[in-house]
C-alpha atoms as a PDB file:
ATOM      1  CA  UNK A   1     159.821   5.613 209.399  1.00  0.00           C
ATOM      2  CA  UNK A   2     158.742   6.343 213.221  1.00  0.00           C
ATOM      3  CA  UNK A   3     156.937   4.179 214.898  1.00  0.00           C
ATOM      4  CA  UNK A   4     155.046   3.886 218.047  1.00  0.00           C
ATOM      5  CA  UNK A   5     153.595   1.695 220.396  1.00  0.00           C
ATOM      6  CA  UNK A   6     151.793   1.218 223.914  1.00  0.00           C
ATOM      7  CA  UNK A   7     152.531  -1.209 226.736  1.00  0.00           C
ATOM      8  CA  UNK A   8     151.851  -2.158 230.188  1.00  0.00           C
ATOM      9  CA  UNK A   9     147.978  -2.428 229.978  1.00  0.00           C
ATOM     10  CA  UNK A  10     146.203  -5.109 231.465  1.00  0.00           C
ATOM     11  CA  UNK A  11     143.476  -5.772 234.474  1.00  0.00           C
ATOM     12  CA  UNK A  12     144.166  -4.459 237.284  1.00  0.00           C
ATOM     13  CA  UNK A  13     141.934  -3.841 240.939  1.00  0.00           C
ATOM     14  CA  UNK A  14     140.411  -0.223 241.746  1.00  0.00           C
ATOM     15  CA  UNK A  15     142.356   1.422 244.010  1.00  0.00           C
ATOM     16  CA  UNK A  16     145.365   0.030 242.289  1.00  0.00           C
ATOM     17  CA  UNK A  17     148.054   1.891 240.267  1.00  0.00           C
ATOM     18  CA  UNK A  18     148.990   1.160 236.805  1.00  0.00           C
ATOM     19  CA  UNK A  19     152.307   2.742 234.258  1.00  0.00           C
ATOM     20  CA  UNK A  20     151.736   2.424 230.693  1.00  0.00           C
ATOM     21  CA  UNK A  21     154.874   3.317 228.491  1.00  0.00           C
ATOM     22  CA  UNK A  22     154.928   4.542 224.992  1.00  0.00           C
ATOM     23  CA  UNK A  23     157.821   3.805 222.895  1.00  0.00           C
ATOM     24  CA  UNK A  24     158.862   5.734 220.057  1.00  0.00           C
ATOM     25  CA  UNK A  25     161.390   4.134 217.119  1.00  0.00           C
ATOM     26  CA  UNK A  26     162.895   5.377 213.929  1.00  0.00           C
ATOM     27  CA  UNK A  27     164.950   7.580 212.697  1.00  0.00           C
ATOM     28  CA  UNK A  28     165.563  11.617 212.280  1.00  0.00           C
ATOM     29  CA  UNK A  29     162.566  12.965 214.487  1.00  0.00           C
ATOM     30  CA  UNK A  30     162.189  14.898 216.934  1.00  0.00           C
ATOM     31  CA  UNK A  31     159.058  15.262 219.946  1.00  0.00           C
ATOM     32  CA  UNK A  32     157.844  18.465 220.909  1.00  0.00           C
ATOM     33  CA  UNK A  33     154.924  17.287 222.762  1.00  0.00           C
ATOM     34  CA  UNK A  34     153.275  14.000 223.871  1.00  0.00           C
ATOM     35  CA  UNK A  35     149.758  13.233 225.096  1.00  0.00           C
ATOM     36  CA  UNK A  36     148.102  10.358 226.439  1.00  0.00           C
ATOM     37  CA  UNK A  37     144.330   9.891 225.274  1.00  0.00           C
ATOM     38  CA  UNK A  38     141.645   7.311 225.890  1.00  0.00           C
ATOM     39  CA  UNK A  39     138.675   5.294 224.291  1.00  0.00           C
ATOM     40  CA  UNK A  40     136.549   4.553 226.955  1.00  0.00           C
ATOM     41  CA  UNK A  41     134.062   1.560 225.635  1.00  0.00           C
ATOM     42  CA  UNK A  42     131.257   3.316 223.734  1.00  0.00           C
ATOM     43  CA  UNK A  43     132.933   6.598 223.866  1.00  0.00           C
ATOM     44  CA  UNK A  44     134.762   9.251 221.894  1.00  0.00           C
ATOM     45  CA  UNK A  45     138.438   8.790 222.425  1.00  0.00           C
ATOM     46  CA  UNK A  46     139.696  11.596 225.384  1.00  0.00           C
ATOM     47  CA  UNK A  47     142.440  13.655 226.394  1.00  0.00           C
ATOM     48  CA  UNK A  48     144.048  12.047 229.775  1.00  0.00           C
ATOM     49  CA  UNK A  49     147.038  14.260 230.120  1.00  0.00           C
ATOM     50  CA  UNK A  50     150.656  15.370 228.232  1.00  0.00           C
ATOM     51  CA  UNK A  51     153.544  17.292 228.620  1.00  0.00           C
ATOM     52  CA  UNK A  52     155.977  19.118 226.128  1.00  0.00           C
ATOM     53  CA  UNK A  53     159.357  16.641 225.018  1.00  0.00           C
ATOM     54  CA  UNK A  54     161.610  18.268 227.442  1.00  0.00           C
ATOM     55  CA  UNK A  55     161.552  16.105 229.376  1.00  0.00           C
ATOM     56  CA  UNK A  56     160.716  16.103 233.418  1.00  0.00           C
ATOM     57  CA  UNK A  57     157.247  15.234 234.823  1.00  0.00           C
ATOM     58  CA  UNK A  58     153.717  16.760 234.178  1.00  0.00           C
ATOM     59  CA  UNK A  59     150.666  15.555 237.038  1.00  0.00           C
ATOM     60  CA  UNK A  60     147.254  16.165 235.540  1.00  0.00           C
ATOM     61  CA  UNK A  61     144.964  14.859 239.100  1.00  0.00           C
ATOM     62  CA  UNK A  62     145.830  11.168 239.352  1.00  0.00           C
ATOM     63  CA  UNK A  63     147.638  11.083 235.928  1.00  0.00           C
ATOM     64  CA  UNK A  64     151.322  11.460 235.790  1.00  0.00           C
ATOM     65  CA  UNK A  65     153.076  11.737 232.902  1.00  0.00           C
ATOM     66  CA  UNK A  66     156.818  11.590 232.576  1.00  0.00           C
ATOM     67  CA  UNK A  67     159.582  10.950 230.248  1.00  0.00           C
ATOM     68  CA  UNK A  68     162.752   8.553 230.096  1.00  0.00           C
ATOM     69  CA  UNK A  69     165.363   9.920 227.267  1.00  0.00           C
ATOM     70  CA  UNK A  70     167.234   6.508 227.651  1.00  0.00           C
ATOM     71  CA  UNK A  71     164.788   4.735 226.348  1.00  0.00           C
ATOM     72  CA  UNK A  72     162.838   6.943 224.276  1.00  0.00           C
ATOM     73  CA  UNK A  73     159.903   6.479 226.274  1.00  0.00           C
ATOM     74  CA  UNK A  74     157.119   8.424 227.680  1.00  0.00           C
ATOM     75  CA  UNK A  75     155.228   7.211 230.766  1.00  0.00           C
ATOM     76  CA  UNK A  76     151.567   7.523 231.954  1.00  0.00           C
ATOM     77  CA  UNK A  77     151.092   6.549 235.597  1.00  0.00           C
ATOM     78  CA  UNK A  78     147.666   6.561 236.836  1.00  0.00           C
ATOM     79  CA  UNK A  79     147.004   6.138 240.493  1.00  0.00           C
ATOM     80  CA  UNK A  80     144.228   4.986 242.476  1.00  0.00           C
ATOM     81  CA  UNK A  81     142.299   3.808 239.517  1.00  0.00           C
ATOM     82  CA  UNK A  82     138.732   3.888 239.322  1.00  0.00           C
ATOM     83  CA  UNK A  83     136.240   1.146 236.747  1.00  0.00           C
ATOM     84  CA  UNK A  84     135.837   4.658 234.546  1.00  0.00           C
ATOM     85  CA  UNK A  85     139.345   4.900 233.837  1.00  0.00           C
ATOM     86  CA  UNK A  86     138.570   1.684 231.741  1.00  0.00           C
ATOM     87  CA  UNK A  87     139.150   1.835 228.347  1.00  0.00           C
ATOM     88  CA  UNK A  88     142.059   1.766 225.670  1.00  0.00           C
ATOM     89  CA  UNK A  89     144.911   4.426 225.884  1.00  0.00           C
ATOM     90  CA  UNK A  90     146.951   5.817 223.386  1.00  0.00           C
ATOM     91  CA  UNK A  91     149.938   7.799 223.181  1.00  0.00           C
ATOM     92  CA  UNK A  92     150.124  10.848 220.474  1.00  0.00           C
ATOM     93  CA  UNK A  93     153.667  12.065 219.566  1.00  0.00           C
ATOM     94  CA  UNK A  94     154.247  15.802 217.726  1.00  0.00           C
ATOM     95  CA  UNK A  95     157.243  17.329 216.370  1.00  0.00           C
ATOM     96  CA  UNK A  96     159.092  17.133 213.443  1.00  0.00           C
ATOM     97  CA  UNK A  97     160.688  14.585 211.339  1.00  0.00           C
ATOM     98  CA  UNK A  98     163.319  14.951 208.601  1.00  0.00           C
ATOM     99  CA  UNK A  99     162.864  12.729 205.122  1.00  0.00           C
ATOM    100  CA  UNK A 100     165.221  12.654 202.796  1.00  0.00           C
ATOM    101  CA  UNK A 101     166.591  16.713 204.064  1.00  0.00           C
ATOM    102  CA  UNK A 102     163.560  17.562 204.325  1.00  0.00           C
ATOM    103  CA  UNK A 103     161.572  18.998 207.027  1.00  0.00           C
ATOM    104  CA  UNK A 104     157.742  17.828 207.677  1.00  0.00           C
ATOM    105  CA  UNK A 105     156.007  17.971 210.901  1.00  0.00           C
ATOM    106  CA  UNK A 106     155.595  14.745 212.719  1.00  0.00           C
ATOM    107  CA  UNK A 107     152.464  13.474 214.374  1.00  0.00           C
ATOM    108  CA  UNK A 108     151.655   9.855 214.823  1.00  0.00           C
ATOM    109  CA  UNK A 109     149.579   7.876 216.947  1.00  0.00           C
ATOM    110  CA  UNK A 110     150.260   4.083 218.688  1.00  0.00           C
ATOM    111  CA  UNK A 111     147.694   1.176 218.422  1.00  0.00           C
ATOM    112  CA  UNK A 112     146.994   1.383 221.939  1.00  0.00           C
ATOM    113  CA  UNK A 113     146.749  -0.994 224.913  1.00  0.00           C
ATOM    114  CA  UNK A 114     143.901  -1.991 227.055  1.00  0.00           C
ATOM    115  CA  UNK A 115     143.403  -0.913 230.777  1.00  0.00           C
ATOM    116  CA  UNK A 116     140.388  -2.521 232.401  1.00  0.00           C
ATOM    117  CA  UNK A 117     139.632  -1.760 235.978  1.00  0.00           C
ATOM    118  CA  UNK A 118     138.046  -3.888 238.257  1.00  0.00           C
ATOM    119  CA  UNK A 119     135.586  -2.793 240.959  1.00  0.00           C
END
């Protein structure tokens, strides 16, 4: 079973700068593509930014994602941070997975972690 899950949300000043990780666990998978999306409060959940599971860095404006193969982690970094970058952020993994010799496509989501911005 894979499973995901956010971290490194909190309160934080605007202006400030803030990296959220996403962790994936499990067994026989593989990631194609991660993106980072967000639930501002009241609102429809949002693309932030992504990048295919390469690896290297992606910058989408003051988002950067990147990824750390040691530790089967993808990063969002998010700089000067405004009170509209408020809201909950989750990660979304794609690829593939393989149960029991068999090959399905994999796309899960993590539970998400809380980023409030201050003014």
């Amino acid at each position: 079973q894979v499973q995901v899950a956010e971290s490194g949300g909190g309160l934080v000043q605007a202006g400030g700068s803030l990296r959220l990780s996403c962790t994936a666990s499990g067994s026989s998978f593989s990631v194609d593509h991660t993106d980072w999306y967000r639930q501002p409060p009241g609102k429809q959940r949002e693309w932030v930014a992504g990048m295919p599971g390469s690896g290297g860095t992606s910058v989408t404006g003051r988002f950067t994602v990147s990824i750390d193969k040691a530790k089967n982690a993808v990063n969002l970094e998010i700089n000067s941070l405004k009170p509209e970058d408020t809201g909950v952020y989750y990660c979304n993994l794609r690829g593939l997975r393989n149960i029991r010799g068999t090959i399905m496509p994999l796309d899960i989501w993590g539970q998400g972690t809380q980023v409030t911005v201050s003014s």
